[in-house]
N, C-alpha and C. Protein backbone atom coordinates (compact mmCIF):
# COMPACT_ATOMS: atom_id res chain seq x y z
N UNK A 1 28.60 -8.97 17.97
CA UNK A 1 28.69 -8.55 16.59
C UNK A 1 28.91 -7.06 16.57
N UNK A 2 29.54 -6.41 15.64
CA UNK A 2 30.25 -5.53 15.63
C UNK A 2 30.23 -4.84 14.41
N UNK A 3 29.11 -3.48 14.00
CA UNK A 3 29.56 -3.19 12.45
C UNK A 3 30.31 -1.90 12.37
N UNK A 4 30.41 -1.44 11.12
CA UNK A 4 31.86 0.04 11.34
C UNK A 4 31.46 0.63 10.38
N UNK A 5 31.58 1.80 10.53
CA UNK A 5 31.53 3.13 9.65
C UNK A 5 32.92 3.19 8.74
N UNK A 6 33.76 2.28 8.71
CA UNK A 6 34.66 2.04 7.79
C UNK A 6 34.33 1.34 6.58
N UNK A 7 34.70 1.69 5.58
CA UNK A 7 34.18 0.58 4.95
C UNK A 7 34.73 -0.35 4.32
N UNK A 8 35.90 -0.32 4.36
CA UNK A 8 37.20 -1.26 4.24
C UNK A 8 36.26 -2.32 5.64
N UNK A 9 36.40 -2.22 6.46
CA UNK A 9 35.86 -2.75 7.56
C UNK A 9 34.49 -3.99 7.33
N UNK A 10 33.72 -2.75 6.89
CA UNK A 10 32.46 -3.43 6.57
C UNK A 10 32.42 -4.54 5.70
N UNK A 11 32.90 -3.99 4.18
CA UNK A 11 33.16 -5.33 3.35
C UNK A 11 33.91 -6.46 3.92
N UNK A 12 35.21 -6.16 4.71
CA UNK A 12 35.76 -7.48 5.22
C UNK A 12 34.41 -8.66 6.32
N UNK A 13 34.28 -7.41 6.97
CA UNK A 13 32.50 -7.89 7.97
C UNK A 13 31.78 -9.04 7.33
N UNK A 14 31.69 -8.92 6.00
CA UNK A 14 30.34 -9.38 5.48
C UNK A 14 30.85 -10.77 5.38
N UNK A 15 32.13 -11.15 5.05
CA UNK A 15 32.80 -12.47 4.86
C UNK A 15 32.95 -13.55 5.96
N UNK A 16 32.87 -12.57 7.44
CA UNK A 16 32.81 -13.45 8.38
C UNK A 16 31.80 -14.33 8.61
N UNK A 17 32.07 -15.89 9.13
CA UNK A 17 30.97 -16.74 9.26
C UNK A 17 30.23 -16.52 10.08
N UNK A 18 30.71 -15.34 11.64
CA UNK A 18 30.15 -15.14 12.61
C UNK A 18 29.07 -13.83 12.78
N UNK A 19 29.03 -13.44 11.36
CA UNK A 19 27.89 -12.55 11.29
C UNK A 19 26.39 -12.83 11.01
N UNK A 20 25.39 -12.97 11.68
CA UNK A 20 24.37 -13.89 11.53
C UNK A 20 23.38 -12.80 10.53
N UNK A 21 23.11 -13.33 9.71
CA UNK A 21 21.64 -12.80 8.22
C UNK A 21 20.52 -13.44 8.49
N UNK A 22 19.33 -12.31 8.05
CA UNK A 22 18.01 -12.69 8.26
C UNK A 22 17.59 -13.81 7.97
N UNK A 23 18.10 -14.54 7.24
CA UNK A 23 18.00 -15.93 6.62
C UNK A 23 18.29 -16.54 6.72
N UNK A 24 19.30 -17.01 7.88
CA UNK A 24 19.76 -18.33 8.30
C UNK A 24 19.26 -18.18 10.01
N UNK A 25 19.43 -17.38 10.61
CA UNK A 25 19.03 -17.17 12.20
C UNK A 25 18.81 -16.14 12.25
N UNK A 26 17.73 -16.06 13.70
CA UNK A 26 17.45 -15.13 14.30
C UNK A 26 18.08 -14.55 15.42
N UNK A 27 18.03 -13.59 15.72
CA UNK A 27 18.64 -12.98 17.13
C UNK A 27 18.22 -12.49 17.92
N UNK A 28 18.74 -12.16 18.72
CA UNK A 28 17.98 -12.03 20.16
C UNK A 28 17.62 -10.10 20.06
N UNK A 29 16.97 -10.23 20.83
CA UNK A 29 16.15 -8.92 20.99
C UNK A 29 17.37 -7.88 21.14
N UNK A 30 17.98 -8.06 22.29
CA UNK A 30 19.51 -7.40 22.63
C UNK A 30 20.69 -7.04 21.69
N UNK A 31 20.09 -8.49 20.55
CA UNK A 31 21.48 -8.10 19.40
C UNK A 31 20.84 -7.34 18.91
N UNK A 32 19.71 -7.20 18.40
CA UNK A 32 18.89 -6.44 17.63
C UNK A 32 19.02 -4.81 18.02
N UNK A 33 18.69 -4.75 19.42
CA UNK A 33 19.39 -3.35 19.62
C UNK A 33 20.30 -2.73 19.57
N UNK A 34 21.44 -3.76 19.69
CA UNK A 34 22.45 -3.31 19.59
C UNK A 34 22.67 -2.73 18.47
N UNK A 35 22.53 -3.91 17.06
CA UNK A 35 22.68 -3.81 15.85
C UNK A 35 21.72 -2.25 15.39
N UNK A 36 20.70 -1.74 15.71
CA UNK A 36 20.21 -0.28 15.37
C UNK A 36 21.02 0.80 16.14
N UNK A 37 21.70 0.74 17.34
CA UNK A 37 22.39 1.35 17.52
C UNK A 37 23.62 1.47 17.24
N UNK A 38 24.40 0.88 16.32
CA UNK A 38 25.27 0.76 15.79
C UNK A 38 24.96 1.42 14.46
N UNK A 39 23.82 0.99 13.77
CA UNK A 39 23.82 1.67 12.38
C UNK A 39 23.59 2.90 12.72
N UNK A 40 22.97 3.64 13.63
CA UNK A 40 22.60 4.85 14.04
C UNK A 40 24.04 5.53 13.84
N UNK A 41 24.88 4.99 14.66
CA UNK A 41 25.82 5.55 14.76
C UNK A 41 27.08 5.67 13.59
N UNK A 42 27.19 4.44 12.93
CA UNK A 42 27.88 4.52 11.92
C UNK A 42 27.22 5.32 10.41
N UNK A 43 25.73 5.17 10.65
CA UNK A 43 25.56 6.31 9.62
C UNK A 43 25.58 7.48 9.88
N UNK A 44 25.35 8.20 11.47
CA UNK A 44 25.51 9.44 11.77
C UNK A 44 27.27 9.52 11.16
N UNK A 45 28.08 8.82 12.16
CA UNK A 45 29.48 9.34 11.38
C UNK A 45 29.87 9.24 9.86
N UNK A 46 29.46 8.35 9.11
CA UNK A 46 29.38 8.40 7.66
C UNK A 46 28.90 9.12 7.14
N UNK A 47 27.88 9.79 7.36
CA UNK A 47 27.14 11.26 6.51
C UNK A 47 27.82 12.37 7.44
N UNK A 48 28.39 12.81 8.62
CA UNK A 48 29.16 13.93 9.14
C UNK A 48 30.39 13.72 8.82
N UNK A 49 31.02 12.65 8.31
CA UNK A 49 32.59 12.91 7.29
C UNK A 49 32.01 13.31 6.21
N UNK A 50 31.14 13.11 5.54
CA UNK A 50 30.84 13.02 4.16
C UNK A 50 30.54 14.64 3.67
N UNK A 51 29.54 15.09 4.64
CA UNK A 51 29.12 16.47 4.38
C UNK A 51 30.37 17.36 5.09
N UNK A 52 31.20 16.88 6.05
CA UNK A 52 32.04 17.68 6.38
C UNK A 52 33.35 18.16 5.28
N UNK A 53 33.66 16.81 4.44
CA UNK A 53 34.62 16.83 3.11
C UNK A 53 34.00 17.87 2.44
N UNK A 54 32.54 17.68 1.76
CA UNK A 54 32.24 18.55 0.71
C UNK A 54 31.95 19.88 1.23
N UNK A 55 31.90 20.56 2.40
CA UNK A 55 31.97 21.46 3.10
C UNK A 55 32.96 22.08 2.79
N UNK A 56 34.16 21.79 3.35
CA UNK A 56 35.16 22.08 3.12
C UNK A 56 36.07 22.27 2.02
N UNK A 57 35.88 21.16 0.89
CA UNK A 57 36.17 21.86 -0.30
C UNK A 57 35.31 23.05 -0.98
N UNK A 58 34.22 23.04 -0.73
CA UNK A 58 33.31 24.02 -1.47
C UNK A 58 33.96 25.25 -1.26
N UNK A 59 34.70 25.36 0.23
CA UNK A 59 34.77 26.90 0.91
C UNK A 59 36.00 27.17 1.13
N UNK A 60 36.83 25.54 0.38
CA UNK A 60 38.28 25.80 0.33
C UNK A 60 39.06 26.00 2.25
N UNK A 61 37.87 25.90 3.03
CA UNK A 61 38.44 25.46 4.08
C UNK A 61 38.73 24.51 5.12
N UNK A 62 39.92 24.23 5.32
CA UNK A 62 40.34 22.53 5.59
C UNK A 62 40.85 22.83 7.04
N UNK A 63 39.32 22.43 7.54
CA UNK A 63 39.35 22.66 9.15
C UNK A 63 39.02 21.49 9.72
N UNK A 64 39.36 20.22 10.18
CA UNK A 64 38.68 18.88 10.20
C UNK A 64 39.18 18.84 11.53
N UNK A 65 38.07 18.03 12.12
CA UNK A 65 37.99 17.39 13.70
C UNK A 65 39.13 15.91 13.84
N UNK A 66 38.94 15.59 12.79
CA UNK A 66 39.56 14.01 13.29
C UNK A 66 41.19 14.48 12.43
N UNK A 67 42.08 13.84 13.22
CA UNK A 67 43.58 13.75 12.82
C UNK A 67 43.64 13.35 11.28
N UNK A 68 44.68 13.98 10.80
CA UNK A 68 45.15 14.10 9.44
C UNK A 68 44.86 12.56 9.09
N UNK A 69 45.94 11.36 9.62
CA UNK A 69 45.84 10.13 9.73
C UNK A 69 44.21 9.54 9.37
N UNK A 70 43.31 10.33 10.52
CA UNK A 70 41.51 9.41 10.53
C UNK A 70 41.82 9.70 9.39
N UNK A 71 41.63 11.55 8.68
CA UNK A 71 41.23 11.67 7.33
C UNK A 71 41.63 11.17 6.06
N UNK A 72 42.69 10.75 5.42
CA UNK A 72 43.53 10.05 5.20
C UNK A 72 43.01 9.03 4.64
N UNK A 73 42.90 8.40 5.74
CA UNK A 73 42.12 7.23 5.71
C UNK A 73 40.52 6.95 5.52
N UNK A 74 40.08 7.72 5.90
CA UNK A 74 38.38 7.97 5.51
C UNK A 74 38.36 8.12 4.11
N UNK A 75 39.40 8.84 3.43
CA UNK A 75 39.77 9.33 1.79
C UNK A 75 39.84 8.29 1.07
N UNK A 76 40.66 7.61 1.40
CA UNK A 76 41.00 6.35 0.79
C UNK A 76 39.65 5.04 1.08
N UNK A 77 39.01 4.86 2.30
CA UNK A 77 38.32 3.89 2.60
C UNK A 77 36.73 4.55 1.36
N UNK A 78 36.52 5.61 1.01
CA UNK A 78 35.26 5.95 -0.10
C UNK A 78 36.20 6.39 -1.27
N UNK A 79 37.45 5.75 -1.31
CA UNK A 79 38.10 5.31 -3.19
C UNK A 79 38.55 6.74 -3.63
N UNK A 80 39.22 7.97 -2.66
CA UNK A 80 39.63 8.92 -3.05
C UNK A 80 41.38 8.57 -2.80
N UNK A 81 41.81 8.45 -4.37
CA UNK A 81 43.40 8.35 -4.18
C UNK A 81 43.90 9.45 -4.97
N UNK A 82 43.46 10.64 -4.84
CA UNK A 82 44.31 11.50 -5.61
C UNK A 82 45.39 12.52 -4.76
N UNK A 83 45.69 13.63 -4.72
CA UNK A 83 46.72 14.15 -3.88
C UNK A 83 45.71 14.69 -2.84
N UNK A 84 46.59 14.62 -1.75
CA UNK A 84 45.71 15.26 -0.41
C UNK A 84 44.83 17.00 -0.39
N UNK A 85 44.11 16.65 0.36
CA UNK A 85 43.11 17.43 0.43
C UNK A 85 43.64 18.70 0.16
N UNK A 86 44.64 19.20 1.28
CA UNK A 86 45.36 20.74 1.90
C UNK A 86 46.08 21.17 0.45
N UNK A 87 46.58 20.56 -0.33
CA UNK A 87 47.75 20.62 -1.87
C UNK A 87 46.78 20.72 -2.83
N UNK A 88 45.42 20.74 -2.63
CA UNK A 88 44.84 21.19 -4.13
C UNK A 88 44.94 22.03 -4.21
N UNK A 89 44.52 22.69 -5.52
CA UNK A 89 44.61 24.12 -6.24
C UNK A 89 42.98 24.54 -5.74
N UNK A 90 42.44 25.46 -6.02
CA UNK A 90 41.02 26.11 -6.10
C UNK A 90 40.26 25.45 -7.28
N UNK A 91 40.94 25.43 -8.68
CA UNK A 91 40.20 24.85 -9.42
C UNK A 91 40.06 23.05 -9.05
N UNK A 92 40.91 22.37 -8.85
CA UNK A 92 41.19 20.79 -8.26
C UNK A 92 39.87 20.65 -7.56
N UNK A 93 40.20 21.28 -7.12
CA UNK A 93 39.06 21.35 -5.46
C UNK A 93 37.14 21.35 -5.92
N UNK A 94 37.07 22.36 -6.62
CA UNK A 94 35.80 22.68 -7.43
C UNK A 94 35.76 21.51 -8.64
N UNK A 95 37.20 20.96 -9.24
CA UNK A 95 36.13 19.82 -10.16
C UNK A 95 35.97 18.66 -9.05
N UNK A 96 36.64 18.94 -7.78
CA UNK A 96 36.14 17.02 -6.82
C UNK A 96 34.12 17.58 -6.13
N UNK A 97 34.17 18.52 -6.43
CA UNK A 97 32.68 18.97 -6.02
C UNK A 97 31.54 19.23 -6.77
N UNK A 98 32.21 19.18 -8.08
CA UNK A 98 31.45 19.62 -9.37
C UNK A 98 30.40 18.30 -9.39
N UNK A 99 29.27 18.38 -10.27
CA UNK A 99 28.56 17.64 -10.74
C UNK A 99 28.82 16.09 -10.57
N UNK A 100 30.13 15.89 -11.65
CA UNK A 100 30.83 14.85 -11.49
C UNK A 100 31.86 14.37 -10.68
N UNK A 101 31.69 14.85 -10.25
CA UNK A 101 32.94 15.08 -8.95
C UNK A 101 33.23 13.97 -8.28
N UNK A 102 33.85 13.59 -7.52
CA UNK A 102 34.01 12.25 -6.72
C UNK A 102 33.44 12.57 -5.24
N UNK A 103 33.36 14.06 -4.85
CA UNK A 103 32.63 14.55 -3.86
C UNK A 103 31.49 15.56 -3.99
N UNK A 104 30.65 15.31 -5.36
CA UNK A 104 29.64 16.37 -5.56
C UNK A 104 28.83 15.39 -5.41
N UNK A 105 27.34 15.87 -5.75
CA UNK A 105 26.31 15.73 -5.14
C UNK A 105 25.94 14.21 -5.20
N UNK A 106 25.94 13.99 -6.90
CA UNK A 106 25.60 12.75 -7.23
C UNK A 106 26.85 11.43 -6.25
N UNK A 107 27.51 11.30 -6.58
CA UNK A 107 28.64 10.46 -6.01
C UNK A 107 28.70 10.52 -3.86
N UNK A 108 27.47 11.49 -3.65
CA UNK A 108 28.57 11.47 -2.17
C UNK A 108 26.93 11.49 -1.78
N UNK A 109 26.05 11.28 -2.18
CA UNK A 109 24.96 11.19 -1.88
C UNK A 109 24.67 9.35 -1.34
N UNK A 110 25.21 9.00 -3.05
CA UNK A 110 25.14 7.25 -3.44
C UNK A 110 25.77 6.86 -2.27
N UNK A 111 26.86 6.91 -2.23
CA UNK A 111 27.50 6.98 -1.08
C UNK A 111 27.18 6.74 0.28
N UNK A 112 26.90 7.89 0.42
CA UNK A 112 25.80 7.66 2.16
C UNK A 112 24.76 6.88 1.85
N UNK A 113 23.81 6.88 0.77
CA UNK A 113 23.26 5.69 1.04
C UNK A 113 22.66 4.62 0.73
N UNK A 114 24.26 4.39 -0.13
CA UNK A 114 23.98 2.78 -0.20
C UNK A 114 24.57 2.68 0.89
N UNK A 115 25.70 3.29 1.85
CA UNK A 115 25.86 2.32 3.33
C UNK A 115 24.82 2.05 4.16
N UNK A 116 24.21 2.92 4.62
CA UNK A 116 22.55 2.57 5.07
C UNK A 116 22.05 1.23 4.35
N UNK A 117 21.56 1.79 3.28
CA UNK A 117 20.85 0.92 2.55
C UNK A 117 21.75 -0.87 2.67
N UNK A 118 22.45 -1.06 2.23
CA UNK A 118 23.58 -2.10 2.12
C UNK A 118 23.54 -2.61 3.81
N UNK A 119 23.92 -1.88 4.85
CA UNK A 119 23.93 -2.15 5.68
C UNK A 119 22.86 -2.57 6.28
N UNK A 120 21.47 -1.97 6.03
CA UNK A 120 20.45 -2.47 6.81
C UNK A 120 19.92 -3.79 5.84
N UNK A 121 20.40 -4.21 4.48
CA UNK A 121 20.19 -5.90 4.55
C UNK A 121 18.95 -5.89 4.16
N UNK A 122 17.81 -5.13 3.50
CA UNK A 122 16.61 -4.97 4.04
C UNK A 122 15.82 -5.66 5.08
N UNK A 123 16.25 -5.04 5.95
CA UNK A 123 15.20 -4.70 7.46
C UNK A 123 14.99 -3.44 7.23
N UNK A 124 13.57 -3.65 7.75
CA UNK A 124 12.94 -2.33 8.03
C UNK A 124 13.34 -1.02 9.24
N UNK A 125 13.91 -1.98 9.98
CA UNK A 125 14.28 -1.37 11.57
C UNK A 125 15.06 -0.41 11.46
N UNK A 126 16.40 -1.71 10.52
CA UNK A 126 17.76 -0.85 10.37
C UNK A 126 17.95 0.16 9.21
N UNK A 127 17.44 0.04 8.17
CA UNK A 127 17.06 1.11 7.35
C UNK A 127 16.51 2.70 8.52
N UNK A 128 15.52 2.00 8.84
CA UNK A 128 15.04 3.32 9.42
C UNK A 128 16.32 3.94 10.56
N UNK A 129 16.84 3.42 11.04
CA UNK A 129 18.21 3.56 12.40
C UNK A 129 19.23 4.32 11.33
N UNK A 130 19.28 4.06 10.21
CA UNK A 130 20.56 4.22 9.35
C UNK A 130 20.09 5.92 8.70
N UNK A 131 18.56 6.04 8.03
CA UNK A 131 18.01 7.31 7.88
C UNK A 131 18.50 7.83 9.29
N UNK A 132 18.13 7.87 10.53
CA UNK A 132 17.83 8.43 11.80
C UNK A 132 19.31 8.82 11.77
N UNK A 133 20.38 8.11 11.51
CA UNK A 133 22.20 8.71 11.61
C UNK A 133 22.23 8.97 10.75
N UNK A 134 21.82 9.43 9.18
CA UNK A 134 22.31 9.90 8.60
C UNK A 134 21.60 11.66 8.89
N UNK A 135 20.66 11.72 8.81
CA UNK A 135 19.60 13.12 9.86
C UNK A 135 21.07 13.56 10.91
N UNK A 136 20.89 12.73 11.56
CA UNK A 136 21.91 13.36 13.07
C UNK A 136 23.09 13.56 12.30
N UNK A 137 23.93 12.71 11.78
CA UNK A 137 24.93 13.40 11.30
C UNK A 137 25.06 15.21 10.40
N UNK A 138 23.85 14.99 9.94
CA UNK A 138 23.70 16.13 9.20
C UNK A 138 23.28 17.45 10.14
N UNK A 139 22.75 17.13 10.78
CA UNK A 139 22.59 18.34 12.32
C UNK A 139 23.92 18.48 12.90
N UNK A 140 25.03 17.08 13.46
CA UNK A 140 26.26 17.53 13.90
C UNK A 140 27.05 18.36 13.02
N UNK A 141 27.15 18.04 11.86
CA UNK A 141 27.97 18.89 11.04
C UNK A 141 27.30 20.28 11.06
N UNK A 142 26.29 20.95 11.25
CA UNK A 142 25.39 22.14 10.84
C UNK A 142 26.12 22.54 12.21
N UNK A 143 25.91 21.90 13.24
CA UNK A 143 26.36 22.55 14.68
C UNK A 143 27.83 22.71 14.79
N UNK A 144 28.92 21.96 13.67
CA UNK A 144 29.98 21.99 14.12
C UNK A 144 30.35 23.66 12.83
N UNK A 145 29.69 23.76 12.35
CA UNK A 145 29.77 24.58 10.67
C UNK A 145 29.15 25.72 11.46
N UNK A 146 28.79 25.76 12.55
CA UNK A 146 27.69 27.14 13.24
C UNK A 146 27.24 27.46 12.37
N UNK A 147 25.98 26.52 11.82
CA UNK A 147 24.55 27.27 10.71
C UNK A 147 24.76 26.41 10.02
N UNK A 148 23.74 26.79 8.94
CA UNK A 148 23.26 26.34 7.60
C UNK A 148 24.42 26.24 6.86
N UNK A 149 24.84 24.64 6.14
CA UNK A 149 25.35 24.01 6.00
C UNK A 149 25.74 24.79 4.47
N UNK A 150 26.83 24.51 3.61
CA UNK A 150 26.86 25.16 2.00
C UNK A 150 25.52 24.09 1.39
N UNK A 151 25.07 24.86 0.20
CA UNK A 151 23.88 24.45 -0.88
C UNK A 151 24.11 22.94 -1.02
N UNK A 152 25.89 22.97 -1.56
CA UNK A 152 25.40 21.38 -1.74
C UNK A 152 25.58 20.31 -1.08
N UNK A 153 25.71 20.56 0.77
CA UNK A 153 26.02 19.72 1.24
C UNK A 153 24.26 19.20 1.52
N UNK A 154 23.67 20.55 1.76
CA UNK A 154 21.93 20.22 2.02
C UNK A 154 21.82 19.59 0.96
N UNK A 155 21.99 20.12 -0.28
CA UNK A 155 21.24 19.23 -1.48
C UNK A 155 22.40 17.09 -1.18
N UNK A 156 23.10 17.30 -1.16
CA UNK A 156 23.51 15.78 -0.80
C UNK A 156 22.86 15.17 -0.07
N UNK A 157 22.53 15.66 1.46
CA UNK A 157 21.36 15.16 2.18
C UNK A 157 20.42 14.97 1.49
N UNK A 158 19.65 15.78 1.10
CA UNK A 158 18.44 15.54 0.29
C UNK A 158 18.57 14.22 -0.52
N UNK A 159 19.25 14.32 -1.58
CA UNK A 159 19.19 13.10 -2.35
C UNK A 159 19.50 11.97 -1.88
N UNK A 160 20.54 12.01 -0.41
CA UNK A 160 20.57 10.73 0.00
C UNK A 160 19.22 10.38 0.81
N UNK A 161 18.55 11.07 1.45
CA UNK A 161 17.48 10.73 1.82
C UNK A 161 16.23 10.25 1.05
N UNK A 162 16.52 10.81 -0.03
CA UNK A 162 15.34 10.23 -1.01
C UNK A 162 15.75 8.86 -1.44
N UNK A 163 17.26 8.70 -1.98
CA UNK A 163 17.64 7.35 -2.08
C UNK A 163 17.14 6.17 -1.10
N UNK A 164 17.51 6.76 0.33
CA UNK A 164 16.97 5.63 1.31
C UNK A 164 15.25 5.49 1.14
N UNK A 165 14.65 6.54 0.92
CA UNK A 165 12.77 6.50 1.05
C UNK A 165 12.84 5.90 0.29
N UNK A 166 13.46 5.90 -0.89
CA UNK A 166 12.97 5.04 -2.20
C UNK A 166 12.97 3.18 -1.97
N UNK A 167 14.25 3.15 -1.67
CA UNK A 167 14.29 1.79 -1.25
C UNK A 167 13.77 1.00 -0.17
N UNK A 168 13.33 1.93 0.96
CA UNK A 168 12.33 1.85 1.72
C UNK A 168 10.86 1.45 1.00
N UNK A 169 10.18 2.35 -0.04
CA UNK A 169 9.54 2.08 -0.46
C UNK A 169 9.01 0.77 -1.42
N UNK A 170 10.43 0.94 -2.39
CA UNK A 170 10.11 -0.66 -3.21
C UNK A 170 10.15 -2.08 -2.19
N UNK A 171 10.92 -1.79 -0.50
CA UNK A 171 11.00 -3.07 -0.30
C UNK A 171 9.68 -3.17 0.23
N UNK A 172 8.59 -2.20 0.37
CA UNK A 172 7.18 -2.01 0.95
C UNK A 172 7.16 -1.56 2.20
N UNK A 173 7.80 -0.59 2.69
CA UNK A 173 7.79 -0.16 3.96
C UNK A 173 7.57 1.32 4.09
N UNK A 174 6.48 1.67 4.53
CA UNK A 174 5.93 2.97 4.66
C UNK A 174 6.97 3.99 4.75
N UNK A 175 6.87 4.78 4.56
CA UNK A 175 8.16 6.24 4.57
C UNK A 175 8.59 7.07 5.71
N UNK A 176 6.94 6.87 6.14
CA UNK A 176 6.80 7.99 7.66
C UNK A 176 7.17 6.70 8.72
N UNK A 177 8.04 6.58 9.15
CA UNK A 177 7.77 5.78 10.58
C UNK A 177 6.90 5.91 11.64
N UNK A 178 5.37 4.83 11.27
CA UNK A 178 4.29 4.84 12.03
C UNK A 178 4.59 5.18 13.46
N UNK A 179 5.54 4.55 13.97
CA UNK A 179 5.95 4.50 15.42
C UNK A 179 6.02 5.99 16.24
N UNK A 180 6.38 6.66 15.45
CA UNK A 180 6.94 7.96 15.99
C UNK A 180 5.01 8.90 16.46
């Protein structure tokens, strides 16, 4: 089994018969790991595109790691069809970051995490694996940004992290991970 930080991907995922849910079978210990290391990872890369976009428009600089093509496509796979990134104006740019923005706080927060959230199905495990990559992603981008990240890419973290505690919480699962 196999999940993706795409999300064109993911939704097709969910349709397959060969994806097994808490509610019809169980799995083996091995899938189970696998499956947290996978969300680890697809939420680390889903919150380090995410904060890396609003980074970059904030500061108007369009310096990206992955090929024009990944980006492109990352744009389009979280429902951004307007003209490419590099061809906005300064003002363009500041209303996709603004308040309402399609990449400001509120919208790119939800974002990161309802994929977590959505993805971990409520389990407790994978929720917590999906917080743990969305954290790391937010450290890779800080390390790739050398420093402290712009205001509102921290404040996006923030709220996506509270989003995940929250739903953590109503499904009854402590906040702090006892384990640690």
């Amino acid at each position: 089994m196999k999940i993706s930080a795409n999300i064109a991907n993911t939704m097709a995922q969910t349709n397959q018969n060969s994806m097994k849910t808490n509610f019809t079978e169980k799995i083996s210990k091995e899938e189970a790991l696998e499956l947290k290391a996978q969300i680890v990872e697809n939420a680390n890369a889903y919150a380090l595109k995410s904060v890396n976009i609003q980074s970059g428009l904030s500061s108007q600089k369009v310096d990206f790691e992955e090929t024009y093509a990944d980006f492109q496509a990352f744009m389009k796979d979280v429902g951004y069809e307007g003209k490419p990134i590099a061809e906005l104006s300064q003002e363009e740019a500041a209303e996709l970051v603004s308040e309402d923005g399609m990449f400001g706080i509120t919208q790119t927060s939800e974002r990161i995490a309802n994929f977590v959230i959505n993805g971990a199905g409520g389990d407790e495990d994978r929720l917590r694996a999906g917080k743990e990559g969305m954290l790391q992603g937010f450290k890779d981008a800080e390390a790739m940004w050398g420093g402290e990240l712009p205001e509102i890419s921290q404040k996006t973290m923030q709220a996506a992290i509270e989003m995940v505690d929250k739903a953590m919480s109503d499904l009854g699962f402590p906040i702090l991970n006892q384990e640690a």
